[in-house]
N, C-alpha and C. Protein backbone atom coordinates (compact mmCIF):
# COMPACT_ATOMS: atom_id res chain seq x y z
N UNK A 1 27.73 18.07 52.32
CA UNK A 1 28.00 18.36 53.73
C UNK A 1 29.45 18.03 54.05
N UNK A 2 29.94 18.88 54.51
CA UNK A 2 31.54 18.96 54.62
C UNK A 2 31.70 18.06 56.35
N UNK A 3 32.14 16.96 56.11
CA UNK A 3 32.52 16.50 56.88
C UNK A 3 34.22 16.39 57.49
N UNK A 4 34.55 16.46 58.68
CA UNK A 4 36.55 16.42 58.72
C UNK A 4 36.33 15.12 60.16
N UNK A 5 36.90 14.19 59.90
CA UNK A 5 36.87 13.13 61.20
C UNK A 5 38.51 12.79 61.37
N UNK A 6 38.82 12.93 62.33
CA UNK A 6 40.02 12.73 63.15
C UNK A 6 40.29 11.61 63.93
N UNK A 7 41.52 10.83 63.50
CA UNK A 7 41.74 9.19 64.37
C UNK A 7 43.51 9.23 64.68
N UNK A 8 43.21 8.11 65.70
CA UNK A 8 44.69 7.87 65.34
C UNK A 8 45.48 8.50 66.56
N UNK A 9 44.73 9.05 67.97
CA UNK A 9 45.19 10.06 69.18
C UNK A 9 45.20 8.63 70.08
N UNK A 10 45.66 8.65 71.28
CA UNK A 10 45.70 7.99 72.22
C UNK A 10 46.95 8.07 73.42
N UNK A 11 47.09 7.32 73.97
CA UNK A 11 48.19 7.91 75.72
C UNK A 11 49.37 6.90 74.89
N UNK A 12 50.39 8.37 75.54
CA UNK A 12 51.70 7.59 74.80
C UNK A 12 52.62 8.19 76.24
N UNK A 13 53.98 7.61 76.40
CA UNK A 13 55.04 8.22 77.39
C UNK A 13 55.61 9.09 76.25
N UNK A 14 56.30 9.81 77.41
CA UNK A 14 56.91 10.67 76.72
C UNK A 14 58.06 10.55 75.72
N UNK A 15 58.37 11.06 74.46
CA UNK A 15 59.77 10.51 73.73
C UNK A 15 59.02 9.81 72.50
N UNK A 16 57.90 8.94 72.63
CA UNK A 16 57.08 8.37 72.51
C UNK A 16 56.40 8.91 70.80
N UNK A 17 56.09 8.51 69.95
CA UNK A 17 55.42 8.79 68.27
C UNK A 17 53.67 8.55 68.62
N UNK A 18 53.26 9.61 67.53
CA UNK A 18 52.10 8.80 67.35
C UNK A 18 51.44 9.62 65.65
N UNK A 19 50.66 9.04 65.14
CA UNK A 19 50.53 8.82 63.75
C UNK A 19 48.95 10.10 63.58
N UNK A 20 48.39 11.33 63.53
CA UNK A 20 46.92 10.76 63.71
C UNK A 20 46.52 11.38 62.13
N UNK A 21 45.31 10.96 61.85
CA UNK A 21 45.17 11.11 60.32
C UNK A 21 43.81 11.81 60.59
N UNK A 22 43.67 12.54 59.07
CA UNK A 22 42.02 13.09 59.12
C UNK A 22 41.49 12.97 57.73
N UNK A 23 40.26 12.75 57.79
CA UNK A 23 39.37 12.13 56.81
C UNK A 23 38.99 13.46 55.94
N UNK A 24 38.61 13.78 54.94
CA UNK A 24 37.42 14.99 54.64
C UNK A 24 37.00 13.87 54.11
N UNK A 25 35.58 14.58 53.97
CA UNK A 25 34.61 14.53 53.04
C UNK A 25 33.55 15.95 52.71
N UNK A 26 32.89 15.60 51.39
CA UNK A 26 31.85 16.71 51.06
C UNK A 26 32.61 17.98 50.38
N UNK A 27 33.85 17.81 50.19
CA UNK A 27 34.96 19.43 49.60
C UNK A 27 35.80 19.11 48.94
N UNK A 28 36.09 19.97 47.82
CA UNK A 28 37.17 19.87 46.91
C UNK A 28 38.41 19.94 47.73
N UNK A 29 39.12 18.42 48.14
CA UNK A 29 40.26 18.73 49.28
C UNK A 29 41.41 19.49 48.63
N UNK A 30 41.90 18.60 47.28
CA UNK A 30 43.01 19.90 46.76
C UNK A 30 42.60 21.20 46.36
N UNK A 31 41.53 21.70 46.88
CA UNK A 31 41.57 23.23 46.78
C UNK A 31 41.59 23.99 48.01
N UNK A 32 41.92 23.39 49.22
CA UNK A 32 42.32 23.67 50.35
C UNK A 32 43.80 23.48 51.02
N UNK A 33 44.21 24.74 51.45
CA UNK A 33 45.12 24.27 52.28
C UNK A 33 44.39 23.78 54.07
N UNK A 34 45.30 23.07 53.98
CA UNK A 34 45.19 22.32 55.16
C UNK A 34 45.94 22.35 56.42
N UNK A 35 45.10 21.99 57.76
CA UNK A 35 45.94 22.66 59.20
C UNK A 35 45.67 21.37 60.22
N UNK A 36 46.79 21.78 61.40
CA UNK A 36 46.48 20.53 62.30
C UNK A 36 45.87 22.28 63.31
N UNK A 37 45.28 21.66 64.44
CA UNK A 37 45.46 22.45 65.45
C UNK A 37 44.88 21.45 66.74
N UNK A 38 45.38 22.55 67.80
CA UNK A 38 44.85 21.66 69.37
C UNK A 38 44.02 22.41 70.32
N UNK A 39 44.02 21.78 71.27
CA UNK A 39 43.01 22.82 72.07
C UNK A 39 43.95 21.77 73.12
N UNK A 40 44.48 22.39 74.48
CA UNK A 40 44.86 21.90 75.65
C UNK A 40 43.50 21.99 77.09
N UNK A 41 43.53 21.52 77.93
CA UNK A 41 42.16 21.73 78.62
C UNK A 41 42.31 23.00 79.29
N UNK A 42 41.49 23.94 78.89
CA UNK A 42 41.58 25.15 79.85
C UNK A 42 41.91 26.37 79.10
N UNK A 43 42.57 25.53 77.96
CA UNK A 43 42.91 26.78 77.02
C UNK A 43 42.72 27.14 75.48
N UNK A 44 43.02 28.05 74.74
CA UNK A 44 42.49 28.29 73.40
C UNK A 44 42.91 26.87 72.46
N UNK A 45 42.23 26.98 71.41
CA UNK A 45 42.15 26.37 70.12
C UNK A 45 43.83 27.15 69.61
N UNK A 46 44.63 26.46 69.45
CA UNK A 46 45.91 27.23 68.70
C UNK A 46 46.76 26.28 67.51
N UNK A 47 47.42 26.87 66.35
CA UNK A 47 47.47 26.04 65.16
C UNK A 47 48.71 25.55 65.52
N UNK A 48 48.87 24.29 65.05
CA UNK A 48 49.48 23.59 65.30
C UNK A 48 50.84 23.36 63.36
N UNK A 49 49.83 23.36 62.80
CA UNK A 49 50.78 22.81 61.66
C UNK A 49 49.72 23.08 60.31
N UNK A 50 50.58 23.62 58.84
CA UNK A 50 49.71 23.87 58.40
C UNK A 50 50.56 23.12 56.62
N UNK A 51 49.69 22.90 55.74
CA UNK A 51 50.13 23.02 54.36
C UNK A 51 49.49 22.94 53.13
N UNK A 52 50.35 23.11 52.09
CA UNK A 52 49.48 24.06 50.86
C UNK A 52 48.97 22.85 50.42
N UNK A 53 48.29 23.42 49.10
CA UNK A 53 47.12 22.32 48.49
C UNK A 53 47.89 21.58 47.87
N UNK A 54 49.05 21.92 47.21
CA UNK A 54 49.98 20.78 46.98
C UNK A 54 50.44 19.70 47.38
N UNK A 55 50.92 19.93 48.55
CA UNK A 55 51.57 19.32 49.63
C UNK A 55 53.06 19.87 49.45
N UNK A 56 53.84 20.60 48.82
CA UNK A 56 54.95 20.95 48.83
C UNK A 56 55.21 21.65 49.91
N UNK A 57 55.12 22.39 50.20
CA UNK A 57 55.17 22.88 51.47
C UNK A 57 54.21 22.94 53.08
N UNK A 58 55.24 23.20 53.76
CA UNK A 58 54.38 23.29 55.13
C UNK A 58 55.17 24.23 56.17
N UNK A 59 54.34 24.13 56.87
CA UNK A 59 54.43 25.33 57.84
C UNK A 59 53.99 24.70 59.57
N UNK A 60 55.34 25.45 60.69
CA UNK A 60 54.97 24.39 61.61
C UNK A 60 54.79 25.71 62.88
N UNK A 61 53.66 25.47 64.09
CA UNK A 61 54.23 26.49 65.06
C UNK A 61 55.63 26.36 65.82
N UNK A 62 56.45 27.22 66.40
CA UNK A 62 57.52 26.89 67.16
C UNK A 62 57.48 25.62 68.16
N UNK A 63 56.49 25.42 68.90
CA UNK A 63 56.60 24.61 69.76
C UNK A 63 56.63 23.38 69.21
N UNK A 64 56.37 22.88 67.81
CA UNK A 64 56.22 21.67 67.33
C UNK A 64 57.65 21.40 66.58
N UNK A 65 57.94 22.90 65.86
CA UNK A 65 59.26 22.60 64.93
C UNK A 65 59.96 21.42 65.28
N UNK A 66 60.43 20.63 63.84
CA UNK A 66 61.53 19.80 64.08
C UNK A 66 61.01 18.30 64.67
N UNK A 67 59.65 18.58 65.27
CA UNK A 67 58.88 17.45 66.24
C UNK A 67 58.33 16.47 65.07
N UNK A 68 57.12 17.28 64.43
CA UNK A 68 56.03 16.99 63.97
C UNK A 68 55.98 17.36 62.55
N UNK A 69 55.40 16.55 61.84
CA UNK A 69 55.66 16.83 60.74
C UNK A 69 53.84 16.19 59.68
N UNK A 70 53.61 17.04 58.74
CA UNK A 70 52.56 17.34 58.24
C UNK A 70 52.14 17.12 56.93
N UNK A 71 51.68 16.14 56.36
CA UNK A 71 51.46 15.76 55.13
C UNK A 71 50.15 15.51 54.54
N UNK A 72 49.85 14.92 53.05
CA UNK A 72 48.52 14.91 52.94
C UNK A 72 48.63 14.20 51.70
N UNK A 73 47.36 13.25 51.29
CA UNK A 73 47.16 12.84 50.04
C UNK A 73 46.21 13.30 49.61
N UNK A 74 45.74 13.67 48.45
CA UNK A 74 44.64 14.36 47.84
C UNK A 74 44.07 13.18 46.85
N UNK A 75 44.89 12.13 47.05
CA UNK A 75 44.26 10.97 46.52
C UNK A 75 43.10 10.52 47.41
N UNK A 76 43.23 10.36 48.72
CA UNK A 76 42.38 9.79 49.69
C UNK A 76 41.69 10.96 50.20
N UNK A 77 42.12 11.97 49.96
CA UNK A 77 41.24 13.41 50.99
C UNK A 77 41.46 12.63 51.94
N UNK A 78 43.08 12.90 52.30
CA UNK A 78 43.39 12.80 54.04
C UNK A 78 44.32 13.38 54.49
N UNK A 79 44.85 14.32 55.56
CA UNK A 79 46.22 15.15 55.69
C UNK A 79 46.38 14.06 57.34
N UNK A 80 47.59 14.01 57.41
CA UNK A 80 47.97 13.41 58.30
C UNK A 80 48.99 14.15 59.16
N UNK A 81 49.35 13.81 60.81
CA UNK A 81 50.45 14.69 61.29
C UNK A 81 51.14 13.26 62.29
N UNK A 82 52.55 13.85 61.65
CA UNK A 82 53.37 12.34 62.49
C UNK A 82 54.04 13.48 63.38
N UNK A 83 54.14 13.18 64.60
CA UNK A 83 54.42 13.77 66.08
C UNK A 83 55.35 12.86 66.20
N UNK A 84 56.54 12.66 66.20
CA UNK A 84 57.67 12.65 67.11
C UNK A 84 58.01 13.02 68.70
N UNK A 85 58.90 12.46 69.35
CA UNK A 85 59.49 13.21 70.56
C UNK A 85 58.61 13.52 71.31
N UNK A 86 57.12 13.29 71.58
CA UNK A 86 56.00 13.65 72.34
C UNK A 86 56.57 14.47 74.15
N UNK A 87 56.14 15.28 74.20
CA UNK A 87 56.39 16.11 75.57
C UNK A 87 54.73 16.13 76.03
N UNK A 88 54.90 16.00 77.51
CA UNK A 88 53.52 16.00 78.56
C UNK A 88 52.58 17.62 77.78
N UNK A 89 53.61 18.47 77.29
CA UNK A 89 52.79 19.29 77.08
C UNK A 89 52.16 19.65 75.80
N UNK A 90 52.18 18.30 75.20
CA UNK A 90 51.62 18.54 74.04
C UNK A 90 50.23 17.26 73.97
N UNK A 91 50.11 17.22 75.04
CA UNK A 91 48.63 16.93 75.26
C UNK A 91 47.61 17.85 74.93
N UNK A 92 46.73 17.10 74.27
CA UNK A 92 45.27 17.83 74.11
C UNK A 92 44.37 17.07 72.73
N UNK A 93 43.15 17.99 72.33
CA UNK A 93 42.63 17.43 71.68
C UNK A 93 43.00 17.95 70.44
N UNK A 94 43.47 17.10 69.45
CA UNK A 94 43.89 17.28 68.42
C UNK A 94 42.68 17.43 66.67
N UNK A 95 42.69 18.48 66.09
CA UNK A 95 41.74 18.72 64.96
C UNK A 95 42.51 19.60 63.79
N UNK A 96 41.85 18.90 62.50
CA UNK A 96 42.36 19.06 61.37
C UNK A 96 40.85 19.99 61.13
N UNK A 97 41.63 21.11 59.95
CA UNK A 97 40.73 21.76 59.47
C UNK A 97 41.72 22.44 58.40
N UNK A 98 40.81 23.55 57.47
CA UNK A 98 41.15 24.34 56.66
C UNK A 98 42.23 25.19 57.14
N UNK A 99 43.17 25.62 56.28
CA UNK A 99 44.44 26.45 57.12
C UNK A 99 44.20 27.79 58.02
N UNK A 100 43.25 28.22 57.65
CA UNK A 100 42.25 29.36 58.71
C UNK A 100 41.00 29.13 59.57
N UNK A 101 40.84 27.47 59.24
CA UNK A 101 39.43 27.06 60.22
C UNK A 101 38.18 27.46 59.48
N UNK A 102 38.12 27.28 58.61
CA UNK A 102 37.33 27.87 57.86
C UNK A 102 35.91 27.09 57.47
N UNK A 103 36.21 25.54 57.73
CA UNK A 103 35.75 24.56 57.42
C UNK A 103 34.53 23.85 58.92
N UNK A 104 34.06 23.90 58.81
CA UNK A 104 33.12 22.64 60.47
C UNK A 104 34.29 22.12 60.80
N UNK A 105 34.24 22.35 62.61
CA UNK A 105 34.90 21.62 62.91
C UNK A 105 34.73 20.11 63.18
N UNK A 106 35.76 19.10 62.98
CA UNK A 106 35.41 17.90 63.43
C UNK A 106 35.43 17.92 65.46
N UNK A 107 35.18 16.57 65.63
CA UNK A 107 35.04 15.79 67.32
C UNK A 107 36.71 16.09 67.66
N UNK A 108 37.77 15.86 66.89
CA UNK A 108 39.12 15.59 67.16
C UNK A 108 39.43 14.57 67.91
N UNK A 109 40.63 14.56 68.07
CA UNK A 109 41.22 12.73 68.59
C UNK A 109 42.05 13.48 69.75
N UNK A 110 41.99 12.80 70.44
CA UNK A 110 42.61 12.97 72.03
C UNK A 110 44.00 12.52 72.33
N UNK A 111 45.41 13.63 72.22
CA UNK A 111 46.63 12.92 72.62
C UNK A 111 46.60 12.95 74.00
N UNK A 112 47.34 12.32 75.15
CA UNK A 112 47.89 12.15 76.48
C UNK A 112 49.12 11.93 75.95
N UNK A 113 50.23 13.06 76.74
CA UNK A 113 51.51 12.38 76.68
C UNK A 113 51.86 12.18 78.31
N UNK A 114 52.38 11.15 78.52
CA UNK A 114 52.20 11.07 80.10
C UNK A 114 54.08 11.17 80.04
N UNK A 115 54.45 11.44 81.63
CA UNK A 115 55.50 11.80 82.37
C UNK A 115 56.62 10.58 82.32
């Protein structure tokens, strides 16, 4: 049973870092590429950050470029996303999944970036 659990979200000011990590379980993790994505309240699920089964590369949406940055150990089956520079509008609920969603989604972890 393919499990993905998400930690590590919480209220930050703006300018402000925050760390959040995601668990798998139940899947061959290095045979997946791997994705962050968010959901803001009111609006779609949209990808946030993505990378290969390696970890050599990654891939970021515009609004994050340069911000956020996306890594993973395949030792622990865990991809992690370090957020920099936090802006109010990058609040929402934050979820790791397969690079196309391909996978159950997890609960996700909840950023607030406040004003």
């Amino acid at each position: 049973q393919v499990q993905l659990v998400e930690s590590g979200g919480g209220l930050v000011q703006a300018g402000g870092s925050l760390r959040l990590s995601c668990a798998a379980s139940g899947l061959a993790f290095s045979d997946y590429a791997m994705g962050w994505f968010r959901q803001a309240p009111g609006k779609e699920r949209e990808f946030v950050a993505a990378i290969i089964k390696s970890g050599s590369s990654a891939y970021y949406a515009d609004p994050v470029k340069g911000r956020f940055t996306i890594s993973r150990d395949n030792a622990k089956n865990q991809v992690y996303l370090q957020m920099n520079s936090l802006k109010p509008e990058d609040t929402a609920v934050y979820f790791c999944n397969a690079r196309y969603g391909s996978l159950p989604w997890g609960q996700g972890t909840q950023v607030t970036v406040s004003s």
